[in-house]
Every structure is written in structure tokens, then in C-alpha cells.
Protein backbone atom coordinates (compact mmCIF):
# COMPACT_ATOMS: atom_id res chain seq x y z
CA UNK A 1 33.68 -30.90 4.53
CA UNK A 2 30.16 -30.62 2.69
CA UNK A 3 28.46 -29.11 5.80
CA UNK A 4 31.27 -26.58 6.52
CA UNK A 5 31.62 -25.28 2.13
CA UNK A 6 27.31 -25.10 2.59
CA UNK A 7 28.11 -23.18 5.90
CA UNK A 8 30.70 -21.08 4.29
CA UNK A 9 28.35 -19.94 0.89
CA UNK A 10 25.31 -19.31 3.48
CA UNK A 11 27.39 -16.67 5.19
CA UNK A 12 28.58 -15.13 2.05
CA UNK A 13 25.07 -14.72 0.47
CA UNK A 14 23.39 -14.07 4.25
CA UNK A 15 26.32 -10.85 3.65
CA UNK A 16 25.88 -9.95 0.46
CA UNK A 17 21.83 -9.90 0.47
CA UNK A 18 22.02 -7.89 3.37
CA UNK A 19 24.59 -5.54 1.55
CA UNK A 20 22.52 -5.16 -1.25
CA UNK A 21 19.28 -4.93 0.18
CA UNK A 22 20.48 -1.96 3.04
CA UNK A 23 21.94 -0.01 -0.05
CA UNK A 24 19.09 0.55 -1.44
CA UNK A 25 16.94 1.43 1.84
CA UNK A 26 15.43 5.35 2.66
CA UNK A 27 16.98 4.37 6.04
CA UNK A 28 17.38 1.40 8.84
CA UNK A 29 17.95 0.80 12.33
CA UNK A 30 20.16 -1.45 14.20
CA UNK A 31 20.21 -5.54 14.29
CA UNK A 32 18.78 -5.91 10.49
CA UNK A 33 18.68 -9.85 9.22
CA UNK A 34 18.52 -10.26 5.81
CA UNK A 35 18.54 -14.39 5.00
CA UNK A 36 18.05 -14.60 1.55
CA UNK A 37 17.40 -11.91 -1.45
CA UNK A 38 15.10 -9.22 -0.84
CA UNK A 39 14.22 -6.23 -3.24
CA UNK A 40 13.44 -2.76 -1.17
CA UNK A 41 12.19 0.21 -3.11
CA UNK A 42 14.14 3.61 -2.07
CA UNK A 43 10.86 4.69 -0.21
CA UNK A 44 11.95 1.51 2.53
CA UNK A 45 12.27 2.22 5.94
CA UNK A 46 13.30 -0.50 8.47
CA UNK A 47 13.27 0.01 11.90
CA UNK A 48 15.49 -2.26 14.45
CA UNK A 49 15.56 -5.60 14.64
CA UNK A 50 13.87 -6.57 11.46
CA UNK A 51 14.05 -10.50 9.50
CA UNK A 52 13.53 -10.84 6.42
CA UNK A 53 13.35 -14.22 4.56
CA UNK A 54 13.09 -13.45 1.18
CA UNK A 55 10.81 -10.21 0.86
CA UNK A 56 9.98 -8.29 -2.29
CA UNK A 57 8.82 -4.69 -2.68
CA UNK A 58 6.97 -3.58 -5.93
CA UNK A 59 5.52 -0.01 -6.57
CA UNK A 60 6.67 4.08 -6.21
CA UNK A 61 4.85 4.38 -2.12
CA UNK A 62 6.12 4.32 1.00
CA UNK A 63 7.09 1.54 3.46
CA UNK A 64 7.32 1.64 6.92
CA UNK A 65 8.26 -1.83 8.71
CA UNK A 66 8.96 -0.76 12.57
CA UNK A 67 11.09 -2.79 15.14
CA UNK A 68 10.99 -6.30 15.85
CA UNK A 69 9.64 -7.64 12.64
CA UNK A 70 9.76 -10.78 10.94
CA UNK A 71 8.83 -12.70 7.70
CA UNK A 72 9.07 -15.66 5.83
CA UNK A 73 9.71 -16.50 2.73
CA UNK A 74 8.13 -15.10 -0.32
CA UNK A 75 6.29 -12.24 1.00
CA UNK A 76 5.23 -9.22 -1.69
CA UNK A 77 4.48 -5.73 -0.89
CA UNK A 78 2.89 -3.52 -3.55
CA UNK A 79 3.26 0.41 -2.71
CA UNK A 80 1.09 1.37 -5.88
CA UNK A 81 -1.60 0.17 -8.32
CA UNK A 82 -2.55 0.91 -11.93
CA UNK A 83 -5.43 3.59 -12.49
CA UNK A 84 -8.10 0.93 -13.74
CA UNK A 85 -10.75 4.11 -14.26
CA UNK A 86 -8.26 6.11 -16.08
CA UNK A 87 -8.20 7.10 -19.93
CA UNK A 88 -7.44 4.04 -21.23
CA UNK A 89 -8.27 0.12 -21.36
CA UNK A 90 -7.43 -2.39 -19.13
CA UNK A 91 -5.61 0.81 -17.35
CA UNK A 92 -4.10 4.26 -17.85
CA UNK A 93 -0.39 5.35 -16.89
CA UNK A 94 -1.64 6.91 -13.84
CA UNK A 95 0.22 5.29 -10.80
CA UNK A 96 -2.19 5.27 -7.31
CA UNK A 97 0.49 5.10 -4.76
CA UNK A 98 -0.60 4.64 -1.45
CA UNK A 99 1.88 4.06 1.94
CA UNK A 100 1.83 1.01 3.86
CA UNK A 101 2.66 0.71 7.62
CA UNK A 102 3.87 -2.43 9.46
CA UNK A 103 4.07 -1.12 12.95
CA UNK A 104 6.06 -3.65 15.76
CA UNK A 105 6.41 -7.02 16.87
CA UNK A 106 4.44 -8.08 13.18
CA UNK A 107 5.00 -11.39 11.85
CA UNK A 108 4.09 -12.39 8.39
CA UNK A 109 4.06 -16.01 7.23
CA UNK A 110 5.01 -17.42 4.06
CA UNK A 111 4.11 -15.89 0.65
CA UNK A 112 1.86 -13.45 2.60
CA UNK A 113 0.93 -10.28 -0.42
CA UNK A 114 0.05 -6.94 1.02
CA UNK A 115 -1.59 -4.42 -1.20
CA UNK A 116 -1.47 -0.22 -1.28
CA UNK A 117 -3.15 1.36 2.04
CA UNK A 118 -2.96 -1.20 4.29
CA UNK A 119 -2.07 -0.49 7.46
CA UNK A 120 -0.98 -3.79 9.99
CA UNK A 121 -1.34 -3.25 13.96
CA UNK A 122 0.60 -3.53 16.52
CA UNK A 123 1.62 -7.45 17.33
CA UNK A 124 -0.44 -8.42 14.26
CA UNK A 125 0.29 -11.95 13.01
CA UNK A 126 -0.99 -12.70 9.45
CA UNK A 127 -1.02 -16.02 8.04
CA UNK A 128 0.64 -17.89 5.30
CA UNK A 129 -0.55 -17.75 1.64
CA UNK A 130 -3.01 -14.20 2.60
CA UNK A 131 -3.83 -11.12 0.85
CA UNK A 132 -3.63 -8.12 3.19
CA UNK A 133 -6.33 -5.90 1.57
CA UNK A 134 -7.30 -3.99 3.95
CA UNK A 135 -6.37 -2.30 7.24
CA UNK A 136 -5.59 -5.41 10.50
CA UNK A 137 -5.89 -4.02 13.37
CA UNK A 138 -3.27 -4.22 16.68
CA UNK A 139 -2.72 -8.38 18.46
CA UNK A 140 -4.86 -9.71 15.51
CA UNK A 141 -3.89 -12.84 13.75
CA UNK A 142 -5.60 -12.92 10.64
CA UNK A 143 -5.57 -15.25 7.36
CA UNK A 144 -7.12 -16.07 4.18
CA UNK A 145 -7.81 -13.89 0.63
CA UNK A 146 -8.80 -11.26 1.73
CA UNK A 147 -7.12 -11.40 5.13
CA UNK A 148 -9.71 -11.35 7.55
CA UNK A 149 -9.23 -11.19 11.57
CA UNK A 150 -10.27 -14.66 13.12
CA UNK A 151 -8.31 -14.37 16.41
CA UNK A 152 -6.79 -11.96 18.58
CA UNK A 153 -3.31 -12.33 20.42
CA UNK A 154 -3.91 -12.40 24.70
CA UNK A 155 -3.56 -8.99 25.46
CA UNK A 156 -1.73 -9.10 29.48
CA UNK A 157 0.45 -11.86 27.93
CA UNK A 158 1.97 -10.11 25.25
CA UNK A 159 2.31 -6.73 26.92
CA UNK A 160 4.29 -8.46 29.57
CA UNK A 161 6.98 -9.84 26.74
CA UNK A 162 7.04 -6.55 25.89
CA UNK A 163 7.98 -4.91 29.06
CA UNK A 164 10.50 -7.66 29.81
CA UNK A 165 11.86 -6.66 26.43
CA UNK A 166 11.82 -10.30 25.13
CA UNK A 167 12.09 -10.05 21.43
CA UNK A 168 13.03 -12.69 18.94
């Protein structure tokens, strides 16, 4: 009886995350999975087939996540920054808003924090715990603060997945 009520309140807050978090979207695709609460700015665009664990968005920019995406929990994604040689000290009210791209078949780990301009390649993997500071190119897997490449996904094997279509 426990297992099924736990059962029961996972698929009611698996729904209304999801609701929540596709109302307040630019625009999505098809066969979105939201698992637990997620804030999107109104600048979010998801493609298809995207997971999200638990994913916050902070800032005025633009996000593009494309298909076949996933993360867990705890990631943070800031669109903008604070104009630190502005008019004023620490910072000024000037806003630096860059975009950030996720393009396909990315996977974040947990508590991964992605800051303004960064753009993350094709098949990218980054680690748990890293700050994304600057650009990752396509098939790396990259870690640490500041999120530097260390390894690169096999190329053939991962572009045969991808014609076979097997996503996740």
C-alpha cells in the first residue's frame, strides 16, 4: 500500500512539474520528461526528447537545449551576468546577456553550472559538480571548474547509434 500511495504522488508531481515547467517555455518539441521541478525562463527552447531532473534557469538570454538531451539533478544555467565594469561598485544595473546552446545527444551530470556564452557540442558529456565556462566542443566529455575537455567520445561508435536512431 506504501509503494503504490509513493507511486501514485510521483506521477502527480512527474505531471504537474512538467505542466508547469512547459507553460512557461518559448517553445518545445515532442517526448519532453520533466522528473522533478525545473524553472525555464520564457527565452527556453526544448527540442524533442529532452530529461530533465531537476534543472534551473537564471538570467534574461536565450536557451537552446536540442533533441535527445538529458540531465541530472541540480543543474543551473545562467543566461546573463552583472556588468562588474559598469558605473557602480561591486556592479552596475547593466545586465550582459549572452545565449547558450546545448546542441544533441548532451548529457549533463549532477549539479553541473553553465555560465553566459557557452556553447556545448554535439554528443558532449560534461561531468558532475563542473562549471561550463567556456565553449566544449562536439563528442567531448569534459569535467572539473572550469570544465576542461579530458576525453573525447569514439567517433564511428557513436555515429552508428545515431544512424540506428538509438536514443535514450
Amino acid at each position: 500500500m506504501v509503494k503504490k500511495t509513493y507511486m501514485l504522488f510521483r506521477w502527480i508531481e512527474r505531471k504537474y512539474c512538467k505542466m508547469l515547467a512547459l507553460r512557461s517555455v518559448k517553445q518545445h518539441g515532442k517526448n519532453i520528461h520533466i522528473n522533478h521541478y525545473c524553472r525555464f525562463t520564457r527565452r527556453t527552447i526544448l527540442g524533442d526528447n529532452v530529461h530533465f531532473n531537476g534543472f534551473k534557469v537564471f538570467g534574461k538570454g536565450e536557451l537552446e537545449i536540442k533533441s535527445n538531451f538529458h540531465s541530472a539533478p541540480g543543474c543551473i544555467v545562467l543566461t546573463s551576468s552583472h556588468n562588474y565594469e559598469g558605473e557602480s561598485l561591486p556592479y552596475d544595473e547593466t545586465n550582459i546577456v549572452k545565449k547558450i546552446t546545448i546542441e544533441e545527444n548532451v548529457w549533463l551530470g549532477l549539479r553541473v553550472i553553465i555560465l553566459p556564452g557557452v556553447t556545448i557540442g554535439e554528443g558532449a558529456i560534461i561531468q558532475a559538480g563542473s562549471c561550463v565556462t567556456s565553449d566544449i566542443p562536439p563528442l567531448a566529455i569534459a569535467g572539473g571548474h572550469p570544465a576542461k575537455v579530458f576525453k573525447y567520445r569514439d567517433k564511428d561508435h557513436y555515429e552508428s547509434l545515431k544512424k540506428k536512431g538509438a536514443y535514450f
